[in-house]
PDB file of N, CA and C in Angstrom:
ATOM      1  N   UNK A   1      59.058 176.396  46.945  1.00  0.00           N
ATOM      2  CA  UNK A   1      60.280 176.104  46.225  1.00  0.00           C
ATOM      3  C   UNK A   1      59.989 175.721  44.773  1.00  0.00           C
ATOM      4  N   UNK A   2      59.032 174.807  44.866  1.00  0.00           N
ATOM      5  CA  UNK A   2      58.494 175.173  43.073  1.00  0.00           C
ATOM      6  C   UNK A   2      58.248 175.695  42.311  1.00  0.00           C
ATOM      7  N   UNK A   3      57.531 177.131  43.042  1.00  0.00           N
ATOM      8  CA  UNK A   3      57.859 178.224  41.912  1.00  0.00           C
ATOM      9  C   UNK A   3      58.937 178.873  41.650  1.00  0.00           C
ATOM     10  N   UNK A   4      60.007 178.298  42.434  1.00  0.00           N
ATOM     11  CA  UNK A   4      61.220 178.769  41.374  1.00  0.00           C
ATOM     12  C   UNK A   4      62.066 177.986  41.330  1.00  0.00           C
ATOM     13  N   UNK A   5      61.358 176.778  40.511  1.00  0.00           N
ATOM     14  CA  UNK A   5      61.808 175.658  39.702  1.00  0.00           C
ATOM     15  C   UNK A   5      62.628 174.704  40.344  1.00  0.00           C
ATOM     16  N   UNK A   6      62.237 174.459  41.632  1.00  0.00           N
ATOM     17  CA  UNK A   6      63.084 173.646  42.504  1.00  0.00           C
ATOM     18  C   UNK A   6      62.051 172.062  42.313  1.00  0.00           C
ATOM     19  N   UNK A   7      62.915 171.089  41.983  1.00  0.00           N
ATOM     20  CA  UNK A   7      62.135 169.993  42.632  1.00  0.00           C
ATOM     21  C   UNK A   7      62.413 169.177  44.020  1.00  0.00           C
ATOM     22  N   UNK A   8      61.389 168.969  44.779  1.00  0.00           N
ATOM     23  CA  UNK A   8      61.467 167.990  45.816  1.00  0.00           C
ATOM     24  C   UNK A   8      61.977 167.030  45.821  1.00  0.00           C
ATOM     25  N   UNK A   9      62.911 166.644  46.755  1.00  0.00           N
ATOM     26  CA  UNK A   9      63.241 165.111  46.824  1.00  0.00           C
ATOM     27  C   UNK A   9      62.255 164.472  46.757  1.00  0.00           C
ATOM     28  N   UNK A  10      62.605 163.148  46.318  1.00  0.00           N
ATOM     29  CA  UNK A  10      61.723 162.073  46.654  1.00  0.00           C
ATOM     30  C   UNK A  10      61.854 160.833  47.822  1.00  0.00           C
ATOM     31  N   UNK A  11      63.082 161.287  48.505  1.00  0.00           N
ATOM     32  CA  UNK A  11      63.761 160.319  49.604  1.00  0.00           C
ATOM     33  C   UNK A  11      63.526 161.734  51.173  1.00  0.00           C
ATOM     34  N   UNK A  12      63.309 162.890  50.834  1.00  0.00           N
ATOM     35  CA  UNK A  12      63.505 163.574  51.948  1.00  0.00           C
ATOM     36  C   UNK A  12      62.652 164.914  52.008  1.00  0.00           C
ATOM     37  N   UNK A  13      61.549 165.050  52.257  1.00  0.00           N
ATOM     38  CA  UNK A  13      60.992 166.810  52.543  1.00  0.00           C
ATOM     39  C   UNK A  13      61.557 167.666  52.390  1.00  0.00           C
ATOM     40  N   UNK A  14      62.759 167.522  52.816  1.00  0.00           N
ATOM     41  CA  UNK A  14      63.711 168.877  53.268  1.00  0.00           C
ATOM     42  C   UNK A  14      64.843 168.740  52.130  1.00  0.00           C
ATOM     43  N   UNK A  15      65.049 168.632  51.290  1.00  0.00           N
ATOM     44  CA  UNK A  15      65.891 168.316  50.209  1.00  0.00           C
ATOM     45  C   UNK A  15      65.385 168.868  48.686  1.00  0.00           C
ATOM     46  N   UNK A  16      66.340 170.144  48.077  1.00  0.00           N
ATOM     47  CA  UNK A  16      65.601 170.393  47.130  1.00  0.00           C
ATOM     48  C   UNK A  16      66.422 170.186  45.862  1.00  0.00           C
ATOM     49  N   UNK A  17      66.243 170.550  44.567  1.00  0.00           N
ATOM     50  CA  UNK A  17      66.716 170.604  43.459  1.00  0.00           C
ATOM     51  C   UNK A  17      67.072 171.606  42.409  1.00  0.00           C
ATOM     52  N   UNK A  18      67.628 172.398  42.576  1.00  0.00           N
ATOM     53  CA  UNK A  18      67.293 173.141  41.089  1.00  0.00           C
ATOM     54  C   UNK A  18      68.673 172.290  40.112  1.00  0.00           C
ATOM     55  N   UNK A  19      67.626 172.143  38.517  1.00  0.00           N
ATOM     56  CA  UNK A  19      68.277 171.410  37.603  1.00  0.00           C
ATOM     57  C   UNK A  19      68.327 172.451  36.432  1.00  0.00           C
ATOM     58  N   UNK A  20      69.161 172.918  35.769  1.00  0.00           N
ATOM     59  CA  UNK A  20      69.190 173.694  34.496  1.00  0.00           C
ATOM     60  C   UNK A  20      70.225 173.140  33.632  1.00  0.00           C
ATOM     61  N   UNK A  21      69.327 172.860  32.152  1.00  0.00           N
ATOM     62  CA  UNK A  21      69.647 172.219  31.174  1.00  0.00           C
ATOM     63  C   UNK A  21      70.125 170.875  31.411  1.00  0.00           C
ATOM     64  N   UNK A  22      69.593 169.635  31.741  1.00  0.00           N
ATOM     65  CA  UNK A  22      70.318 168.392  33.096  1.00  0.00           C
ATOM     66  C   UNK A  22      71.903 168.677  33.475  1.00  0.00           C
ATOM     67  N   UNK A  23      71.955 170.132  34.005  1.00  0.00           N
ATOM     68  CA  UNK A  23      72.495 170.092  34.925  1.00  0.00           C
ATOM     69  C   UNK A  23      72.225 170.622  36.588  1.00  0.00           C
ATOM     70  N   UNK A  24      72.701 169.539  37.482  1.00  0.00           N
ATOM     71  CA  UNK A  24      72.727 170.233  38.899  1.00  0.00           C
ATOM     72  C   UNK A  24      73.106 171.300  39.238  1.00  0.00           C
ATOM     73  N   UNK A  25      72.296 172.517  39.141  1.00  0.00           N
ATOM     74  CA  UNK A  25      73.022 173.599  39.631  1.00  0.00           C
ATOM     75  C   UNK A  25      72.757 174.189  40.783  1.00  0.00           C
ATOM     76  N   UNK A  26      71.742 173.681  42.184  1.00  0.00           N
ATOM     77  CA  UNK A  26      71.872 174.286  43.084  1.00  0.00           C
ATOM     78  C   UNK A  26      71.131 173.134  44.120  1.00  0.00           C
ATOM     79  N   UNK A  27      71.454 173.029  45.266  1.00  0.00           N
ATOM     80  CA  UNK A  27      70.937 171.991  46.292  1.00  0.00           C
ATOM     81  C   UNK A  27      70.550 172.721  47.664  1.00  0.00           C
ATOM     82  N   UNK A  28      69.525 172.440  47.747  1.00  0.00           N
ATOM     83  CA  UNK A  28      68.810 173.634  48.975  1.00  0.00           C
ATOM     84  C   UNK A  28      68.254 172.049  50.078  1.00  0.00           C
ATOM     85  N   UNK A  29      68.868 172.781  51.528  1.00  0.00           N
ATOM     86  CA  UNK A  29      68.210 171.896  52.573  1.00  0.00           C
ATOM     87  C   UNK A  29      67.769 172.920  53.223  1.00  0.00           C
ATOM     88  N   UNK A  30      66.107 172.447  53.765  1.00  0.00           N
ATOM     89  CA  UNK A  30      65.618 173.552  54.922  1.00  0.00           C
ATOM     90  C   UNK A  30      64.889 173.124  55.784  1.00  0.00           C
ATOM     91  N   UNK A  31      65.634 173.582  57.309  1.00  0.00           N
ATOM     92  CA  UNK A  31      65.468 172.756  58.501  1.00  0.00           C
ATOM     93  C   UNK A  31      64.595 173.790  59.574  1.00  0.00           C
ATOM     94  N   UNK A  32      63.441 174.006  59.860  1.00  0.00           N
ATOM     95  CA  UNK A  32      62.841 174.732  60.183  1.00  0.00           C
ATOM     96  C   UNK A  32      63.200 175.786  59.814  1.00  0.00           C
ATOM     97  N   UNK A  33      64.135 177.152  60.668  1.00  0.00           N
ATOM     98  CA  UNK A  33      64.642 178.317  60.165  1.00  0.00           C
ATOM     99  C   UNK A  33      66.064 178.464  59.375  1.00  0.00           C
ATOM    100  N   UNK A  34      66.324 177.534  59.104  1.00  0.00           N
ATOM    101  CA  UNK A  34      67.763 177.314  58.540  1.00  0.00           C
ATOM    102  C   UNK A  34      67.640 176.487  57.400  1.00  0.00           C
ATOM    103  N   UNK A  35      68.622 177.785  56.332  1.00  0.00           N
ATOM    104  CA  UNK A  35      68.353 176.752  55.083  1.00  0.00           C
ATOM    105  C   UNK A  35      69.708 177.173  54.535  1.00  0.00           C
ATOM    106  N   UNK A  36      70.426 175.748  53.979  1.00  0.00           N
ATOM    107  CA  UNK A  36      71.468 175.230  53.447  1.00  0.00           C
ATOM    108  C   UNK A  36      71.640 175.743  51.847  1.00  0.00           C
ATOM    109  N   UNK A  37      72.237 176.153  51.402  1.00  0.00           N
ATOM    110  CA  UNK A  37      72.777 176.687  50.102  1.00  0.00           C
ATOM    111  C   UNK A  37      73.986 175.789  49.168  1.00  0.00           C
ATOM    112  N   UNK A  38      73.755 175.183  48.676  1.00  0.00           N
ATOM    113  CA  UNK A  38      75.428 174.468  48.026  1.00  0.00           C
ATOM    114  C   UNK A  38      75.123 174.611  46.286  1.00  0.00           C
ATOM    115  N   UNK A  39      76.016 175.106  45.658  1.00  0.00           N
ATOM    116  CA  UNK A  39      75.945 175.075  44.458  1.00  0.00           C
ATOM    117  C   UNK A  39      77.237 175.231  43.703  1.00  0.00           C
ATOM    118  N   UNK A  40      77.702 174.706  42.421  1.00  0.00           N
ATOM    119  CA  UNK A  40      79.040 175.404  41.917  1.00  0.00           C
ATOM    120  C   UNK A  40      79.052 176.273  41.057  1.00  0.00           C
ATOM    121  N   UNK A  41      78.524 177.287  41.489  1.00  0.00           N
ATOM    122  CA  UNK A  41      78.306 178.981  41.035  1.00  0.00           C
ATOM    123  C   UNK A  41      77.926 179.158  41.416  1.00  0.00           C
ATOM    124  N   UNK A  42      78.670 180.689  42.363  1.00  0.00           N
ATOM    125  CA  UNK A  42      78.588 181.652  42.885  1.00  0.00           C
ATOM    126  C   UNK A  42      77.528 182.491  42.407  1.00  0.00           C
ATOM    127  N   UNK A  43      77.272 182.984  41.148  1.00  0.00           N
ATOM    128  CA  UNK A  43      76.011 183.164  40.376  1.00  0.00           C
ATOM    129  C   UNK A  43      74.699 182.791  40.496  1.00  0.00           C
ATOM    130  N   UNK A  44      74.560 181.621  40.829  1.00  0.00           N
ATOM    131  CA  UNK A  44      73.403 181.147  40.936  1.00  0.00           C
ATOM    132  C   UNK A  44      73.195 180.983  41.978  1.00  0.00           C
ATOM    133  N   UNK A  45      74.010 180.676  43.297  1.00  0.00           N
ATOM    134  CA  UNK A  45      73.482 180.834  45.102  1.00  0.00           C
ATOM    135  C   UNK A  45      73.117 182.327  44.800  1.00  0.00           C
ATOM    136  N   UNK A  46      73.661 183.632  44.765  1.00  0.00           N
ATOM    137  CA  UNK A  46      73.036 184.606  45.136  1.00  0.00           C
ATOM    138  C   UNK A  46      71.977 185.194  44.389  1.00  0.00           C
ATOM    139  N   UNK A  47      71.527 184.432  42.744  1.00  0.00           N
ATOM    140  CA  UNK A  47      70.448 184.785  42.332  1.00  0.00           C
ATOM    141  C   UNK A  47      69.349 184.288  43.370  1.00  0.00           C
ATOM    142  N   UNK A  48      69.445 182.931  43.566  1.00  0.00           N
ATOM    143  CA  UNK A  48      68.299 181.830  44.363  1.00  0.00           C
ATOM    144  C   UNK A  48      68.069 182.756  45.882  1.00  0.00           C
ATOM    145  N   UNK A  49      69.277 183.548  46.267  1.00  0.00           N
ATOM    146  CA  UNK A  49      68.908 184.443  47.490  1.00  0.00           C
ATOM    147  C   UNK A  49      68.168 185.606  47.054  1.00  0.00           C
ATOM    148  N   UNK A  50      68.427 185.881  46.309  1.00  0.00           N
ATOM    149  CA  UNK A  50      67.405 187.358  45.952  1.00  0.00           C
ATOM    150  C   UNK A  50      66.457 186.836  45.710  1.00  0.00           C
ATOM    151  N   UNK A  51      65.967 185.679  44.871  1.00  0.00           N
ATOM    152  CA  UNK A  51      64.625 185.349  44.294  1.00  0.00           C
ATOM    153  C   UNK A  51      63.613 184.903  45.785  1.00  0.00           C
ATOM    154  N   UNK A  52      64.736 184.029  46.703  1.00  0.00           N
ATOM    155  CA  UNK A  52      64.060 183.437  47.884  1.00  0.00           C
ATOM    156  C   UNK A  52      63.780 184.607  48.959  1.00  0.00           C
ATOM    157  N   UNK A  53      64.747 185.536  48.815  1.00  0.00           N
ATOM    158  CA  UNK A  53      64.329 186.481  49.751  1.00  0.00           C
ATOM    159  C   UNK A  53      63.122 187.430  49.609  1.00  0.00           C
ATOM    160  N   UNK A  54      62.465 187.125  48.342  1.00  0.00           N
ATOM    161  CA  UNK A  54      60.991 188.077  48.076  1.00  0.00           C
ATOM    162  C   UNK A  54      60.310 187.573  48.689  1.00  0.00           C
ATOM    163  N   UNK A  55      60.224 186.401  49.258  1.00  0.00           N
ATOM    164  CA  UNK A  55      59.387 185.639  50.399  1.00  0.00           C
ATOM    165  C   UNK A  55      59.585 185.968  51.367  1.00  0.00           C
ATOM    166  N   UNK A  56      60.765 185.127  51.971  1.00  0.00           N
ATOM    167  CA  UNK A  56      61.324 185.298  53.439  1.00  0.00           C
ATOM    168  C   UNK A  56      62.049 186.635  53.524  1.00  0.00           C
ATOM    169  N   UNK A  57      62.552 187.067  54.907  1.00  0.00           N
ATOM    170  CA  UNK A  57      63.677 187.832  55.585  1.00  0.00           C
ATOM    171  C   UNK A  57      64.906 186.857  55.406  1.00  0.00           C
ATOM    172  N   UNK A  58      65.611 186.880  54.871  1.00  0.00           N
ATOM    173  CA  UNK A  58      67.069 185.898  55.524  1.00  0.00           C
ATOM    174  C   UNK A  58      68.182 186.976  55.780  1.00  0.00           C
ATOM    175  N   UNK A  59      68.734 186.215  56.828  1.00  0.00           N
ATOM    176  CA  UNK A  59      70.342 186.748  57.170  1.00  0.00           C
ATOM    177  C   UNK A  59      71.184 185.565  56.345  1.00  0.00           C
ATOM    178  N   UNK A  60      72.283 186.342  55.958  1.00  0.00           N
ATOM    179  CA  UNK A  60      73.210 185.181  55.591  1.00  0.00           C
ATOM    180  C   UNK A  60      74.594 185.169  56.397  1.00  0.00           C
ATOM    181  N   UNK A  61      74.462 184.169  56.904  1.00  0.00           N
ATOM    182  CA  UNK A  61      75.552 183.618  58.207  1.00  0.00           C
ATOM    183  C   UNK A  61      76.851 183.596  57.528  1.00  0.00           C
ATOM    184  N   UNK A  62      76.818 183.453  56.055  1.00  0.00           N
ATOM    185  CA  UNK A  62      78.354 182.761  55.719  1.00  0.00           C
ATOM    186  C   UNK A  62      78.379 181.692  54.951  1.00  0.00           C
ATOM    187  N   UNK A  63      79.586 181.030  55.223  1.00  0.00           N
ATOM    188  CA  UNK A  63      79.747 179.678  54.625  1.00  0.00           C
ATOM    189  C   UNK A  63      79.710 178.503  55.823  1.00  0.00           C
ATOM    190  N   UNK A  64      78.731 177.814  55.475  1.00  0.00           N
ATOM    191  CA  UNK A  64      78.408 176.656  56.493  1.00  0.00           C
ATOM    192  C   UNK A  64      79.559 176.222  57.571  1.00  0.00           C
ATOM    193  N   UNK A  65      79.060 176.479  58.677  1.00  0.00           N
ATOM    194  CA  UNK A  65      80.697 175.877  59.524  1.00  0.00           C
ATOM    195  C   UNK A  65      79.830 174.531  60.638  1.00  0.00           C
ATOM    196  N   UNK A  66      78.083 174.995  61.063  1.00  0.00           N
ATOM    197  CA  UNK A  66      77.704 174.071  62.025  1.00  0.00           C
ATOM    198  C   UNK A  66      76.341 173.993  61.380  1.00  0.00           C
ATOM    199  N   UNK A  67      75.862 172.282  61.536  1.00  0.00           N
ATOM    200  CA  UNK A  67      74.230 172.119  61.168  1.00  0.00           C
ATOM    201  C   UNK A  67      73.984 171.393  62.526  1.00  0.00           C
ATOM    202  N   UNK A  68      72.990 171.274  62.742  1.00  0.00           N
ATOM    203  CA  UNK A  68      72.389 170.209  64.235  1.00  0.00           C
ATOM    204  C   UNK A  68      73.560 170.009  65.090  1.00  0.00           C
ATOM    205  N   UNK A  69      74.685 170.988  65.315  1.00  0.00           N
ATOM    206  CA  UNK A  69      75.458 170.615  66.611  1.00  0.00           C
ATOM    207  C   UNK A  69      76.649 169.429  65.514  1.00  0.00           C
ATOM    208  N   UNK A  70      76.593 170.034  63.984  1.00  0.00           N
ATOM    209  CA  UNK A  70      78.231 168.775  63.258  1.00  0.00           C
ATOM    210  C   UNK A  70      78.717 170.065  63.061  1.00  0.00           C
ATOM    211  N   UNK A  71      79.935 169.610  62.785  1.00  0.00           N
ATOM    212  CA  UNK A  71      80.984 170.497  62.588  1.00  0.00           C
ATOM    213  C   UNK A  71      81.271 169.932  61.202  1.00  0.00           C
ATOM    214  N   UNK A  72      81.175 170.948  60.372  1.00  0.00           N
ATOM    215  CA  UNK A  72      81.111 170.753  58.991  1.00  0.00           C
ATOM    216  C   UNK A  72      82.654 171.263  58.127  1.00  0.00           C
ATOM    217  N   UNK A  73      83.470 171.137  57.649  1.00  0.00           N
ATOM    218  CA  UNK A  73      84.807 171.827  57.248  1.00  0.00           C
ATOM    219  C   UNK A  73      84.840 171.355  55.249  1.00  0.00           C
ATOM    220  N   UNK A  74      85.074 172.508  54.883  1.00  0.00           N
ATOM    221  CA  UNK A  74      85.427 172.518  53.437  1.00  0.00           C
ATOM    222  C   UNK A  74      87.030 172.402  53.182  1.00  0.00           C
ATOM    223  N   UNK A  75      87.381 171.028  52.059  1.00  0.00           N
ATOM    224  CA  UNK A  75      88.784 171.676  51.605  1.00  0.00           C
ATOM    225  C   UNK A  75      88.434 172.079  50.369  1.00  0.00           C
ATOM    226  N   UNK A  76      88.561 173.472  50.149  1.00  0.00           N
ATOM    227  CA  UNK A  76      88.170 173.516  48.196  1.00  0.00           C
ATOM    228  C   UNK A  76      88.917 172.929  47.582  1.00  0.00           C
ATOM    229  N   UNK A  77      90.313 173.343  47.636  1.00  0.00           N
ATOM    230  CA  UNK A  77      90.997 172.705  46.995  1.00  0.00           C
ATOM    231  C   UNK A  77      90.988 171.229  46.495  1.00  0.00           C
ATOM    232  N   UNK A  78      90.565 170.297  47.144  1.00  0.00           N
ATOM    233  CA  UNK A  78      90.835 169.118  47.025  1.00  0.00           C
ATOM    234  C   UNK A  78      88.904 168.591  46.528  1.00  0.00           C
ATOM    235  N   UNK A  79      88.397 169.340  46.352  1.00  0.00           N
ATOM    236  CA  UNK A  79      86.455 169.310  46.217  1.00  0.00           C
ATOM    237  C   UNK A  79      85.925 168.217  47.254  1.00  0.00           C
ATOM    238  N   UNK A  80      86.505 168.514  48.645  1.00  0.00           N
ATOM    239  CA  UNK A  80      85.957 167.985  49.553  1.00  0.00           C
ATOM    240  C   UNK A  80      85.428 168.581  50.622  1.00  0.00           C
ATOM    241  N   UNK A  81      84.390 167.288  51.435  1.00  0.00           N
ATOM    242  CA  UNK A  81      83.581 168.309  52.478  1.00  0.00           C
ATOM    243  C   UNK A  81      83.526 167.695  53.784  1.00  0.00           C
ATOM    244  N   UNK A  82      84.136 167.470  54.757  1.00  0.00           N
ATOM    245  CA  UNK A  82      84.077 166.679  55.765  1.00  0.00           C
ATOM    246  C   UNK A  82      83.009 167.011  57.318  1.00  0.00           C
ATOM    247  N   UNK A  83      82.499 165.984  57.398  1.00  0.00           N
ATOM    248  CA  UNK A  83      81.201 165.720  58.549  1.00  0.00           C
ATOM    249  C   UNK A  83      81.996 165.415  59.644  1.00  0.00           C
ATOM    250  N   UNK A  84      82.168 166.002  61.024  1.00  0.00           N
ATOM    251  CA  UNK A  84      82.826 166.076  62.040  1.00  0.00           C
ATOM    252  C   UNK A  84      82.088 166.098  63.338  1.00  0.00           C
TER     253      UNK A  84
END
């Protein structure tokens, strides 16, 4: 993940960073075969998939609905994300 400019948490292994110009622009979690995507541009999740996929194979499932057995629900509208 560092070579393409991600930094590591420092509270979690599995928690990444990409920062451009100090801004947050992309947050990567990866849980053995499953890895989490959140960013606000659309632009930049599917660059970080093409760049990540020269490594790995990935399928892309979608937009997050289940992690470890939670039920995860987006309201966009309202820029919320609820843990269920």
């Amino acid at each position: 993940m560092e070579t393409l400019g991600f930094t590591k948490s420092i509270v979690d292994d599995l928690l990444y960073f990409l920062w451009e110009e100090d801004t947050l622009t992309l947050i990567i979690v990866i849980w053995v075969d499953n890895i989490i995507i959140s960013g606000h541009k659309l632009g930049s999740i599917v660059y970080f998939k093409s760049q990540f996929g020269e490594y790995f194979k990935l399928t892309d499932l979608g937009k997050l609905r289940y992690m470890f057995s939670i039920l995860i629900k987006c309201d966009y509208a309202n820029h919320l994300i609820y843990i269920l």
